[in-house]
C-alpha atoms as a PDB file:
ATOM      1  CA  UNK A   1     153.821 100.041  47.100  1.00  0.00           C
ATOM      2  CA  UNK A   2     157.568 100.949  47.099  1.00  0.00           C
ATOM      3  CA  UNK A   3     159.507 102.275  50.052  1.00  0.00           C
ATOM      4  CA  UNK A   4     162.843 103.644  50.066  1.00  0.00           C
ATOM      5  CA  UNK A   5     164.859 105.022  52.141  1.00  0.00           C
ATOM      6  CA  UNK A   6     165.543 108.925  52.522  1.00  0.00           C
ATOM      7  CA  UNK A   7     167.350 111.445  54.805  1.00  0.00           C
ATOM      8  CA  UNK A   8     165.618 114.836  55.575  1.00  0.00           C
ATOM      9  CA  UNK A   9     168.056 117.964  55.651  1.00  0.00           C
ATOM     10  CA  UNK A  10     169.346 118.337  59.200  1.00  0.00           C
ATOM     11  CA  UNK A  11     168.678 114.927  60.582  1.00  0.00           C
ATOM     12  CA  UNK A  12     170.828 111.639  60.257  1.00  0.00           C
ATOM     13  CA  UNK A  13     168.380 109.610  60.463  1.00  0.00           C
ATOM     14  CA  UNK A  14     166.643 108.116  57.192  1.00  0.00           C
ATOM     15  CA  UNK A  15     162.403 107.805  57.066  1.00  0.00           C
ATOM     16  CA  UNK A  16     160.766 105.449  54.936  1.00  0.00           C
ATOM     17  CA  UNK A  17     159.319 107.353  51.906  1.00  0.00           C
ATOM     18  CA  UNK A  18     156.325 105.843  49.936  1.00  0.00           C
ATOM     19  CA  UNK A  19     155.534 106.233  46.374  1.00  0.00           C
ATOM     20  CA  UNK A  20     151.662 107.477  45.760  1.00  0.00           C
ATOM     21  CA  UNK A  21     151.454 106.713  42.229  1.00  0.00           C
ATOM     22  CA  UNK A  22     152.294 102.997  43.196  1.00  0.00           C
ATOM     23  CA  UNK A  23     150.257 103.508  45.992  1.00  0.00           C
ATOM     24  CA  UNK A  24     147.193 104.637  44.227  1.00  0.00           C
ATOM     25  CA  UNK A  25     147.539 103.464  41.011  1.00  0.00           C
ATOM     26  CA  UNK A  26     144.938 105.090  38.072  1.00  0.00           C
ATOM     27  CA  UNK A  27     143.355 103.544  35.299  1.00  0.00           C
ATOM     28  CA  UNK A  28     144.487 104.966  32.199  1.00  0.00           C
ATOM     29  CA  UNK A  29     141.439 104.572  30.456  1.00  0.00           C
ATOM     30  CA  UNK A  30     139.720 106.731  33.054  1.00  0.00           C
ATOM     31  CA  UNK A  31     142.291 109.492  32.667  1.00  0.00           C
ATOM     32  CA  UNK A  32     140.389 112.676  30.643  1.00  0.00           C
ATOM     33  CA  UNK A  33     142.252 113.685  27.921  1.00  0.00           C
ATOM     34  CA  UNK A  34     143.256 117.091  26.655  1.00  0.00           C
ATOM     35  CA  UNK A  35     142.016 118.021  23.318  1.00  0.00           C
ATOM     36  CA  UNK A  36     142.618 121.345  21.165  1.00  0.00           C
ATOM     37  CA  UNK A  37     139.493 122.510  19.328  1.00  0.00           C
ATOM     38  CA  UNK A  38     140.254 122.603  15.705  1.00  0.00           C
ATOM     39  CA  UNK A  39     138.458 125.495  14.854  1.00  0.00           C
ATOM     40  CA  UNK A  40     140.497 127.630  17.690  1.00  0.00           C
ATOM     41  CA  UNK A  41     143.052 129.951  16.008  1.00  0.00           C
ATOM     42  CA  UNK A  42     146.316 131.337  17.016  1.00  0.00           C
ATOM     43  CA  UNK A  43     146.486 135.136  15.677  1.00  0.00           C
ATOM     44  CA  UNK A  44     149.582 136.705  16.704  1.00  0.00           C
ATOM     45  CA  UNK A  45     149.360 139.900  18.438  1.00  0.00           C
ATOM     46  CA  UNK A  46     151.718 141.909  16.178  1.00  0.00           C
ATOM     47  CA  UNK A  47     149.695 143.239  12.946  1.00  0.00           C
ATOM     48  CA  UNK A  48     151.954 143.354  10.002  1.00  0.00           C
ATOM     49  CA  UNK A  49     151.552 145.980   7.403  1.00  0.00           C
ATOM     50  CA  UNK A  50     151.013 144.850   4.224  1.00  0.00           C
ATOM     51  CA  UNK A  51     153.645 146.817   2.092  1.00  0.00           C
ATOM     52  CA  UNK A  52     152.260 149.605  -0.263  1.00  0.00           C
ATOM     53  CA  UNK A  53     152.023 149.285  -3.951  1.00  0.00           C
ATOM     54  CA  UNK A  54     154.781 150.593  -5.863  1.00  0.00           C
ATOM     55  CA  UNK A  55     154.457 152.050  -8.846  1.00  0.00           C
ATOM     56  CA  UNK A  56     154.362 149.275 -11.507  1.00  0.00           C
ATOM     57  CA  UNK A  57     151.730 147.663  -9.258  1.00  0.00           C
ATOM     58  CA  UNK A  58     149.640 151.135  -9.671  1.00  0.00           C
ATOM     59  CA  UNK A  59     150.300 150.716 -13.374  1.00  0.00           C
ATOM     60  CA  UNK A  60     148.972 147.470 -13.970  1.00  0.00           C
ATOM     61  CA  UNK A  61     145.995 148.399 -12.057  1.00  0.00           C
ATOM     62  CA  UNK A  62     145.236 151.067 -14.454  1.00  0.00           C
ATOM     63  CA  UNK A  63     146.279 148.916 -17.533  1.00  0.00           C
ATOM     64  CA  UNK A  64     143.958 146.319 -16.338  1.00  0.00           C
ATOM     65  CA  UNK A  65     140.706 148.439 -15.576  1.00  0.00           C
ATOM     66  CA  UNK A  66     141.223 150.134 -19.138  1.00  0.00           C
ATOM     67  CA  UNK A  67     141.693 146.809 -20.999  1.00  0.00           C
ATOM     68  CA  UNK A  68     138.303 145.905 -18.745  1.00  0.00           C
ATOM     69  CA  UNK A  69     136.228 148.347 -20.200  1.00  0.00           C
ATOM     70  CA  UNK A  70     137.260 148.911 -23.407  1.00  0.00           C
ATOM     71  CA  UNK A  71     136.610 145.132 -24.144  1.00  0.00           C
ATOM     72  CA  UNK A  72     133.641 145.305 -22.617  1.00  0.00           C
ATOM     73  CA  UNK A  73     132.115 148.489 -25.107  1.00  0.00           C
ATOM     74  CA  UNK A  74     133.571 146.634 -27.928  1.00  0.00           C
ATOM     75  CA  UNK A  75     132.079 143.191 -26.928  1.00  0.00           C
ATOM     76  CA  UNK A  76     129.103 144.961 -26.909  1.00  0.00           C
ATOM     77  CA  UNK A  77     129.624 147.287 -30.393  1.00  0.00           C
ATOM     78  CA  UNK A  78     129.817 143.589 -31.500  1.00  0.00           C
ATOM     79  CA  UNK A  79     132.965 144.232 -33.992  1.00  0.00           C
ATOM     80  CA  UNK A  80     136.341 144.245 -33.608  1.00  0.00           C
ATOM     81  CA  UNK A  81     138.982 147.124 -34.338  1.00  0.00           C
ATOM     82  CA  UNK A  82     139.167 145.714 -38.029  1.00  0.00           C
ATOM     83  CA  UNK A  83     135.816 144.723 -38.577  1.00  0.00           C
ATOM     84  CA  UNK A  84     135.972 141.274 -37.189  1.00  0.00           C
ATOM     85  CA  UNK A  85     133.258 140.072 -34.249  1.00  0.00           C
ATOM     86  CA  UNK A  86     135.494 137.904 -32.010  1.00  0.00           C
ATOM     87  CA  UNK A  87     136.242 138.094 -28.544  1.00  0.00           C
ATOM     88  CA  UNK A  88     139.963 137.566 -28.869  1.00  0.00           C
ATOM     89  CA  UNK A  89     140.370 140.737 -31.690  1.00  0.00           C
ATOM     90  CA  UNK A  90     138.316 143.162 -29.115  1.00  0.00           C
ATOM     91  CA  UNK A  91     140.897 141.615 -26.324  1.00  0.00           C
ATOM     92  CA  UNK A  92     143.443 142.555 -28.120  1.00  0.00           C
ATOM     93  CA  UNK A  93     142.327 145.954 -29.157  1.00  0.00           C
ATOM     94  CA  UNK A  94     141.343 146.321 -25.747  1.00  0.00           C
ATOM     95  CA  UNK A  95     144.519 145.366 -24.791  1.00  0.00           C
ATOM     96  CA  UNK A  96     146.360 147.642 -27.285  1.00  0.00           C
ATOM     97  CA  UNK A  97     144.144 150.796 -26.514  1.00  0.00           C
ATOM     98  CA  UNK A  98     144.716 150.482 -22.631  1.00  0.00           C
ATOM     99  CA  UNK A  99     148.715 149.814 -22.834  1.00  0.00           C
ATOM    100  CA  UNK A 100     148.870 153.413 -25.384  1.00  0.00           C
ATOM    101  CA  UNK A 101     146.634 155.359 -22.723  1.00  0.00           C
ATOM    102  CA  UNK A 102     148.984 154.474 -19.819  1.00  0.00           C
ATOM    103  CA  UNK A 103     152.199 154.747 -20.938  1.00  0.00           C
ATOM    104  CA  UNK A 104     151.056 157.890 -22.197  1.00  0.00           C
ATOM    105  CA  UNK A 105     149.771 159.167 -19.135  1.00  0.00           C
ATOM    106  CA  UNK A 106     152.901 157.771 -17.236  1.00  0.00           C
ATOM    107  CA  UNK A 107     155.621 159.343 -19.507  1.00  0.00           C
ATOM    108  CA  UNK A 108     153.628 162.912 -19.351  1.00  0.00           C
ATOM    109  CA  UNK A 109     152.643 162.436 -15.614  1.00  0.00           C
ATOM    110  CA  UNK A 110     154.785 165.346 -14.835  1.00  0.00           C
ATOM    111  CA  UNK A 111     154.846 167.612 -17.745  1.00  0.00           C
ATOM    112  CA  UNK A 112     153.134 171.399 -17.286  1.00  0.00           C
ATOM    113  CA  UNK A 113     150.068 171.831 -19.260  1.00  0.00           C
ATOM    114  CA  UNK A 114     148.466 168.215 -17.362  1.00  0.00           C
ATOM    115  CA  UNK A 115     145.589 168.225 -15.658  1.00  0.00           C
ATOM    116  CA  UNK A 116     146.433 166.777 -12.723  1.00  0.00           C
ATOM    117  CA  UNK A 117     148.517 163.532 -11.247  1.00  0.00           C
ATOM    118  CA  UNK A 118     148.839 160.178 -12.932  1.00  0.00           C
ATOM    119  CA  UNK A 119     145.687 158.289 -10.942  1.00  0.00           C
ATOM    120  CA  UNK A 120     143.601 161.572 -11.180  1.00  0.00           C
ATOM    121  CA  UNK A 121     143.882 161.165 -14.685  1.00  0.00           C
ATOM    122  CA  UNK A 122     143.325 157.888 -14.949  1.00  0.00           C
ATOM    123  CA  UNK A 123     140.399 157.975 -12.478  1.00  0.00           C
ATOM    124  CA  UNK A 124     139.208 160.951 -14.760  1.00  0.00           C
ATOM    125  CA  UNK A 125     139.133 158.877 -18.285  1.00  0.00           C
ATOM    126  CA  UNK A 126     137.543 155.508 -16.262  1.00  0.00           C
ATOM    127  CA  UNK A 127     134.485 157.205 -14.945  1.00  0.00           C
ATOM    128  CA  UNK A 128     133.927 158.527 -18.514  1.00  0.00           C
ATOM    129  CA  UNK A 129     134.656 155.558 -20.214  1.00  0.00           C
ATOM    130  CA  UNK A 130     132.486 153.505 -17.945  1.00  0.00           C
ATOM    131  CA  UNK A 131     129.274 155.797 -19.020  1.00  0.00           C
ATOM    132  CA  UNK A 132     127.735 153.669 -21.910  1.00  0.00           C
ATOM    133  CA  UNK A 133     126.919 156.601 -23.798  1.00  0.00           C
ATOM    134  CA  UNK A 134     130.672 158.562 -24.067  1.00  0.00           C
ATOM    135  CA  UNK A 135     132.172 155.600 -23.823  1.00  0.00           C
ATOM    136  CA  UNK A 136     130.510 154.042 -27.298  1.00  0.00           C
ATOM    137  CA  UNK A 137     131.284 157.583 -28.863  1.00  0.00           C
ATOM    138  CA  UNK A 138     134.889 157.536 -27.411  1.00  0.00           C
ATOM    139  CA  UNK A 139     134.975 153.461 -28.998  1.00  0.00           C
ATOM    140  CA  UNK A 140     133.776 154.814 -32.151  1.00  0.00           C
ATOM    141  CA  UNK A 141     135.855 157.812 -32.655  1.00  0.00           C
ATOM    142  CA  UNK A 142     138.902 155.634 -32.168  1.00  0.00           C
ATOM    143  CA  UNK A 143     137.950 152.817 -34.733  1.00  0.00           C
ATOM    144  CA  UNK A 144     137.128 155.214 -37.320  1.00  0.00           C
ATOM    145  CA  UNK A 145     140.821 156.312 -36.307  1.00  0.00           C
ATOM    146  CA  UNK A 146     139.583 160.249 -35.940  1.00  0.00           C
ATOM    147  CA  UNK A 147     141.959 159.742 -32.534  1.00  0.00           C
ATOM    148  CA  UNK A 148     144.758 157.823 -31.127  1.00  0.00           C
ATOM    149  CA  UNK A 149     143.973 156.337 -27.596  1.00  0.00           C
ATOM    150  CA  UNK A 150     147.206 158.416 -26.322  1.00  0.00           C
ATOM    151  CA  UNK A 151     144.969 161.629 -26.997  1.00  0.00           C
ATOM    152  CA  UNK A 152     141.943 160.356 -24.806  1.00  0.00           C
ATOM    153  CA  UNK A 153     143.613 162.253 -22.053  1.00  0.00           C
ATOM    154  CA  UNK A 154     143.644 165.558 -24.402  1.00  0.00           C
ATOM    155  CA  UNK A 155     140.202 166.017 -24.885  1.00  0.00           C
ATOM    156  CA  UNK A 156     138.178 168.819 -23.127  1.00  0.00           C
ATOM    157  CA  UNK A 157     136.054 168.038 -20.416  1.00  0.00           C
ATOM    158  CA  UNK A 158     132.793 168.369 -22.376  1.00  0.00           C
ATOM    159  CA  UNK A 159     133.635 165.447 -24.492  1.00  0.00           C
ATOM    160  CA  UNK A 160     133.908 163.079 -21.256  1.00  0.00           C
ATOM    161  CA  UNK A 161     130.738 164.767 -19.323  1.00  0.00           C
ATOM    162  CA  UNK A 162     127.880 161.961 -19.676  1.00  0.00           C
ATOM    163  CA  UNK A 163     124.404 163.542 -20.710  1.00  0.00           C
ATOM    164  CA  UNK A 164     123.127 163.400 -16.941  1.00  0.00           C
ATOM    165  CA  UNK A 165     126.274 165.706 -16.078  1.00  0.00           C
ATOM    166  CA  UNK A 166     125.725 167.773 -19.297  1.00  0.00           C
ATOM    167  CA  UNK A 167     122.392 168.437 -17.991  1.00  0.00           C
ATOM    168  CA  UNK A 168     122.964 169.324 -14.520  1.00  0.00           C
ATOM    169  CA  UNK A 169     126.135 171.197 -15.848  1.00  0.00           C
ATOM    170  CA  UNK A 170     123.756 173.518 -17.572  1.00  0.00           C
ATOM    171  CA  UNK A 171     121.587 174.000 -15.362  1.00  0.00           C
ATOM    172  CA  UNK A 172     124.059 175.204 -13.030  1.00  0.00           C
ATOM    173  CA  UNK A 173     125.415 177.912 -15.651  1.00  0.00           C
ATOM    174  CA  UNK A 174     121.491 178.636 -16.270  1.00  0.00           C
ATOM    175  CA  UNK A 175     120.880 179.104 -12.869  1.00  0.00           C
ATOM    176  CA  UNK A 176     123.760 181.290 -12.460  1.00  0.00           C
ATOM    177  CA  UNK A 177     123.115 183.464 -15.297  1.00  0.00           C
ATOM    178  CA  UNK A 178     119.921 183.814 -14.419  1.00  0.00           C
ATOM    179  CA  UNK A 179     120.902 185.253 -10.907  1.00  0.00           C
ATOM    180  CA  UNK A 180     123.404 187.400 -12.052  1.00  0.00           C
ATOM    181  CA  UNK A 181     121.181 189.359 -14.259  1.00  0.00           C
ATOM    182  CA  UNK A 182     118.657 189.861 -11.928  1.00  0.00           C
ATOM    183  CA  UNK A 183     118.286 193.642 -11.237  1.00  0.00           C
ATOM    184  CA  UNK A 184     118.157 194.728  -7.758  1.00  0.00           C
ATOM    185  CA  UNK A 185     115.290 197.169  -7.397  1.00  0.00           C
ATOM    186  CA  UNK A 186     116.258 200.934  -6.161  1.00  0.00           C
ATOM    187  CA  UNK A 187     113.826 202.944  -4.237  1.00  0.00           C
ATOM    188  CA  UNK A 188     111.845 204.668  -6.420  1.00  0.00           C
ATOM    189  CA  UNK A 189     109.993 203.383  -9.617  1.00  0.00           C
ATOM    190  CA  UNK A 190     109.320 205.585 -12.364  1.00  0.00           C
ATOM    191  CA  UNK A 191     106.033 204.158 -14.574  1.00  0.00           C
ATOM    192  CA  UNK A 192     106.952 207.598 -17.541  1.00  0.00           C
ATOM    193  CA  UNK A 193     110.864 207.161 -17.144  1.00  0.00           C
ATOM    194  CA  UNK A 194     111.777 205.418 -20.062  1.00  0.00           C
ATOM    195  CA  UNK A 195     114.988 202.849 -20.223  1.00  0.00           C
ATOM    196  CA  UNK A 196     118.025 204.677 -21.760  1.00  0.00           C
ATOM    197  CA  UNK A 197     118.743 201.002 -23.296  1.00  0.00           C
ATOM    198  CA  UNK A 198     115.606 199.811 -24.786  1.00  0.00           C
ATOM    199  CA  UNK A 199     113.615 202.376 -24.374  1.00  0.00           C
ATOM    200  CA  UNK A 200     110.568 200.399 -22.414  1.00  0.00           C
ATOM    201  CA  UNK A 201     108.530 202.079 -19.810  1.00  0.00           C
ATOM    202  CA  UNK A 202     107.293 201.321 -16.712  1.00  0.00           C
ATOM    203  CA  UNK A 203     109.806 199.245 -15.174  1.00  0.00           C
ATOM    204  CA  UNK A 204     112.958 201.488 -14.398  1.00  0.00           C
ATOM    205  CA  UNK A 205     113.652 201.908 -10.568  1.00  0.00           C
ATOM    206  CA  UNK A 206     116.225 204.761  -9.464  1.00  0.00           C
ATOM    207  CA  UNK A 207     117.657 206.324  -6.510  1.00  0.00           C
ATOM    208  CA  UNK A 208     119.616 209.376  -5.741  1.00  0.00           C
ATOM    209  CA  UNK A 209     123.587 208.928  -5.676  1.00  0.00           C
ATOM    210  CA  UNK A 210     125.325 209.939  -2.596  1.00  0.00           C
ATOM    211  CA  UNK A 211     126.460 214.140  -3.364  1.00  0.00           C
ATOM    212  CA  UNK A 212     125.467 217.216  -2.855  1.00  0.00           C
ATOM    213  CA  UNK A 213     121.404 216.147  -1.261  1.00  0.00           C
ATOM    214  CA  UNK A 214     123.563 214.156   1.380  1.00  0.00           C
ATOM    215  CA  UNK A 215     126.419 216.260   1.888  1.00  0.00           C
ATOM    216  CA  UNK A 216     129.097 214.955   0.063  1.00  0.00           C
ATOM    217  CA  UNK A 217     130.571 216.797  -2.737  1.00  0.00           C
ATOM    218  CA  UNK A 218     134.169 217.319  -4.247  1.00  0.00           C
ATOM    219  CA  UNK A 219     136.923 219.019  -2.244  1.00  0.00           C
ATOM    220  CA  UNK A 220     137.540 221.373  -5.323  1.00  0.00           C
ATOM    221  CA  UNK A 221     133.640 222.695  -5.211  1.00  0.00           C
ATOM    222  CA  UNK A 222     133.896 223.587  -1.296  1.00  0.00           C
ATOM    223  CA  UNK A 223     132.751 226.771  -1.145  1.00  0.00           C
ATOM    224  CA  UNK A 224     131.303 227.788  -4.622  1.00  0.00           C
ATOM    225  CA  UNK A 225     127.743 227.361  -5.630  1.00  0.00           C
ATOM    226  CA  UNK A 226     128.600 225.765  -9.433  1.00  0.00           C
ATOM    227  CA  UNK A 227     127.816 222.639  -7.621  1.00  0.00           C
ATOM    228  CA  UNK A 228     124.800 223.366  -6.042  1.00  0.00           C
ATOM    229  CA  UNK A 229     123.087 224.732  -9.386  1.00  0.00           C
ATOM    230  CA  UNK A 230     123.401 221.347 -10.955  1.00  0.00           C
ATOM    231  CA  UNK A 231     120.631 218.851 -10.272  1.00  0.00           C
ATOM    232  CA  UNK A 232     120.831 215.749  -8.359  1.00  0.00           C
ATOM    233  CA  UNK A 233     122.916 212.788  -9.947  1.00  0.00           C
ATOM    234  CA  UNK A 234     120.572 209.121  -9.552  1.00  0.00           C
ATOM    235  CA  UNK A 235     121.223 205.628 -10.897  1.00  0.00           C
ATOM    236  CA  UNK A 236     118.514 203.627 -12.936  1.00  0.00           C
ATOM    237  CA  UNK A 237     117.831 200.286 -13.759  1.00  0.00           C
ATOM    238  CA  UNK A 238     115.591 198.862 -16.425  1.00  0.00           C
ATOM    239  CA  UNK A 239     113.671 195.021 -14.837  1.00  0.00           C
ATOM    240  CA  UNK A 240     113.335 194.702 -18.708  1.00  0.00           C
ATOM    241  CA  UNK A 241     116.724 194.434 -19.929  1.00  0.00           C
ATOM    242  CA  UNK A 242     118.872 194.679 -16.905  1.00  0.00           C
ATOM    243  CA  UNK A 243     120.254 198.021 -18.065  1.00  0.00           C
ATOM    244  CA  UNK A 244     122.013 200.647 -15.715  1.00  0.00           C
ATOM    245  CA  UNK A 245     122.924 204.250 -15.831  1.00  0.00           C
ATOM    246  CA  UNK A 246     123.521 207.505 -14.566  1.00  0.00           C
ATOM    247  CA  UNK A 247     121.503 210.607 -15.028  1.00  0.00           C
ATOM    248  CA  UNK A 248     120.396 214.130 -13.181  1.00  0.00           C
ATOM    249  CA  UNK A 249     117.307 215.112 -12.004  1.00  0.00           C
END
């Protein structure tokens, strides 16, 4: 125990001060210690942005996908551009077919005539390419040199629909043609009027055109009775051929 001598503010005379460590002294092996959990982690509170690809980053992206799937169509064809079965010739006709189909989509990115932005385009030729079926045509077409990879991005849609989406494509146009030459029925059906068009009977359906039975005639006839000695004008339709026409009754 240690004492020592001490004055406290505003009196002159000194107290004896103990020490408590001395006077209760602890055994260091007793003392807990603090330990840090390893697997506790220190995230810091500001989230930093990871910076957005530039352009050449968007480029090699594209170059890379292309080079992907070409190989793959030719690893599976089995034979190279020039006839050879390895899998470093179809990398590098791979290689050689994707690097042509960017930079030609890059350098015409902004011409008129496109279809649409760079990565449209590119996202455009991928999906087709990635369809076994147009993409082994596409593969074909360009080893039998009939077209240059920089003119994949030419061709009409129709040569990059897959045969599910040729399908369904015309079915759609079916559908619609189908519903556009359906005939609405008028109000009356004649079963002896024959079709002006194909002559048929029994399914022409007509109605009387707004005139002279409702009221409404030309300001030049007001008042003279030419227009009421002429018959009344109706509209026809044939549910045969989808015909239409005009004619007095």
């Amino acid at each position: 125990m240690v004492k020592f001598k001490r004055k406290l503010a505003g009196s002159e005379k000194p107290i004896d001060v103990v020490d408590l460590d001395d006077a209760h002294p602890v055994d260091e092996a007793k003392r807990p210690k603090l330990e840090i959990a390893s697997s506790v982690k220190c995230e810091p509170t500001l989230k930093v942005e990871e910076p957005k690809k530039g352009p050449d980053s968007v480029r090699t992206t594209a170059a890379s996908l292309l080079r992907t799937a070409f190989k793959r169509l030719l690893s599976a064809r089995g034979v190279g551009a020039e006839g050879g079965g390895s899998e470093i010739k179809n990398d590098e006709t791979a290689a050689q077919w994707a690097e042509e189909v960017e930079k030609s989509a890059w350098l015409n990115r902004d011409r008129p005539g496109r279809r649409g932005p760079y990565r449209a385009e590119m996202r455009r030729l991928l999906h087709a390419i990635k369809d076994d079926g147009v993409g082994r045509s596409l593969v074909e077409r360009l080893l039998r040199e009939e077209i240059k990879p920089k003119q994949l991005l030419k061709l009409p849609d129709e040569d990059l629909l897959s045969t599910a989406q040729k399908t369904r494509r015309e079915e759609i146009l079916s559908n619609a043609l189908a519903e556009a030459r359906v005939v609405r029925e008028y109000q009356f059906k004649d079963e002896d009027l024959p079709c002006d068009h194909c002559q048929k009977v029994g399914g022409v359906t007509w109605e009387y055109v707004a005139g002279i039975r409702d009221g409404f005639t030309k300001a030049e006839t007001w008042g003279s009775s030419s227009g009421a000695d002429r018959g009344d004008q109706c509209r026809a339709a044939c549910l045969h051929c989808s015909a239409k026409w005009l004619f007095e009754k």
